[in-house]
C-alpha atoms as a PDB file:
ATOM      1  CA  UNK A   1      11.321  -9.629 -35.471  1.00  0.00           C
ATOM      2  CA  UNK A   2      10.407  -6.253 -33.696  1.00  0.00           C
ATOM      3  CA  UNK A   3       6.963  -5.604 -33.946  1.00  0.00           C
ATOM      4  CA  UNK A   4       6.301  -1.551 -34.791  1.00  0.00           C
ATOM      5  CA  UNK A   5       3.466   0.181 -34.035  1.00  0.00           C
ATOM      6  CA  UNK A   6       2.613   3.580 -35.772  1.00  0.00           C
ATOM      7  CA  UNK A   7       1.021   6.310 -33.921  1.00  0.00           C
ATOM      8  CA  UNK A   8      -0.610   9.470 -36.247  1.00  0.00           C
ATOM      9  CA  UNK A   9      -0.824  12.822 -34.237  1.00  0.00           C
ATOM     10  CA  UNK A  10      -3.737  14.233 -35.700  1.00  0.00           C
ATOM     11  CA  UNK A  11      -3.874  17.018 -32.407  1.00  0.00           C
ATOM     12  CA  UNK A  12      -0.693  17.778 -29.998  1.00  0.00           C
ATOM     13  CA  UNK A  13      -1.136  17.742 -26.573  1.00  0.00           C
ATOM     14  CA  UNK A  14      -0.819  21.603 -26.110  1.00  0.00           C
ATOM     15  CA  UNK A  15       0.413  21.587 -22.312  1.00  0.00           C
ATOM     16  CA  UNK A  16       4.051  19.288 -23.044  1.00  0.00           C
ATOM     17  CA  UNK A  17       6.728  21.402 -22.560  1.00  0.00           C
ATOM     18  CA  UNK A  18      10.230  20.801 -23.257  1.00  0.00           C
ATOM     19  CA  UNK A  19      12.292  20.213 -20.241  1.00  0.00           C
ATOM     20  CA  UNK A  20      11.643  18.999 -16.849  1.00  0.00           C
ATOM     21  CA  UNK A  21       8.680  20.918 -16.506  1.00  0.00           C
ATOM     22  CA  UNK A  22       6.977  19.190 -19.409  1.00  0.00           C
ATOM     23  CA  UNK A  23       7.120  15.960 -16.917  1.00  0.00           C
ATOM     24  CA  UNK A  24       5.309  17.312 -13.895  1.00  0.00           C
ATOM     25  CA  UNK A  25       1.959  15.350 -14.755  1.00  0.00           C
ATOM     26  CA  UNK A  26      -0.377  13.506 -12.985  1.00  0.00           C
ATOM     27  CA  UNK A  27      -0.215  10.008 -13.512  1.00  0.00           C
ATOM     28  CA  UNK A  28      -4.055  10.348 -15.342  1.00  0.00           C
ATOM     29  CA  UNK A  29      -2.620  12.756 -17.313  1.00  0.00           C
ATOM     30  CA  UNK A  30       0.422  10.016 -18.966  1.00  0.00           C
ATOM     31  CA  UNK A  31      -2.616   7.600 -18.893  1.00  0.00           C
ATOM     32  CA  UNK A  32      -3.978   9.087 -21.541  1.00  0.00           C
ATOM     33  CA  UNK A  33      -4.059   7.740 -24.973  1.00  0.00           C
ATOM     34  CA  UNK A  34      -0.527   8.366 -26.583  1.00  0.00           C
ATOM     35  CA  UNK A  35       0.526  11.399 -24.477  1.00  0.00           C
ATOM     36  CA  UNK A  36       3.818   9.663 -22.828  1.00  0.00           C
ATOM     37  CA  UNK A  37       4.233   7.998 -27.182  1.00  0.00           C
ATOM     38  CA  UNK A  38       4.622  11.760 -28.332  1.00  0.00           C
ATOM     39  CA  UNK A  39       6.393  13.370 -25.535  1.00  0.00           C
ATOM     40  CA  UNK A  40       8.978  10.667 -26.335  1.00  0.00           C
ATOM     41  CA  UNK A  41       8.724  11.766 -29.904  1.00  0.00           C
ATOM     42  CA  UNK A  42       8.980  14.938 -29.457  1.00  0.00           C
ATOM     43  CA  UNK A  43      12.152  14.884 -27.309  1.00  0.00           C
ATOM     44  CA  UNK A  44      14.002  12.148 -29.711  1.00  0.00           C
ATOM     45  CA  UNK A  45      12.915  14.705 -32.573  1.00  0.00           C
ATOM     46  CA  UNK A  46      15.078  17.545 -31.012  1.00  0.00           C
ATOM     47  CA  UNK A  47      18.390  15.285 -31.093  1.00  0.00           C
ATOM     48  CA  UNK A  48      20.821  14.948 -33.656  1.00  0.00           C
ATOM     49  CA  UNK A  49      22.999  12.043 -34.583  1.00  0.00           C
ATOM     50  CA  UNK A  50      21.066   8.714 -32.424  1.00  0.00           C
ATOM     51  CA  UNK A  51      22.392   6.158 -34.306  1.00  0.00           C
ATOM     52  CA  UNK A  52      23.749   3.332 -32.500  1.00  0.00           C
ATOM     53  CA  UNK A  53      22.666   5.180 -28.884  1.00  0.00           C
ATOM     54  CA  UNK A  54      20.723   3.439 -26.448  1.00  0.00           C
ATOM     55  CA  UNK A  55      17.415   5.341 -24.951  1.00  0.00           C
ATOM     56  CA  UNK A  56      16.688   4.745 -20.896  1.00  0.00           C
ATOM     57  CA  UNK A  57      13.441   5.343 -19.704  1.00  0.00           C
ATOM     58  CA  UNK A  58      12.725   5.362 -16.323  1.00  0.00           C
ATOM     59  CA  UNK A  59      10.835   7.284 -13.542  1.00  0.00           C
ATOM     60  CA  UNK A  60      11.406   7.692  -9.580  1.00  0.00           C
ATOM     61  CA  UNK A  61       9.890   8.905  -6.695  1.00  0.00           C
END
């Protein structure tokens, strides 16, 4: 069984941006509790039609 784990946004981050830009962070700033959780969010809330799609995260150099 997949274990879930809800997160409540009680404040936005006010600096994530949409697009690359929104990804130009230090790594301090993703370290901090639930930013990279909601800029996830966020971007899987602007898409339509998911079901049965497979999400990649990754990150470079």
């Amino acid at each position: 069984m997949t274990e879930v784990n809800v997160i409540n946004i009680n404040s936005p981050f006010l600096d994530q941006k949409p697009g690359t830009s929104g990804l130009r962070k230090s790594t301090l700033k993703f370290q901090e509790e639930h930013y990279l959780e909601i800029f996830i969010e966020a971007i899987l809330g602007s898409l339509d039609d998911l079901e049965r799609s497979t999400l990649v995260v990754g990150g470079g150099w």
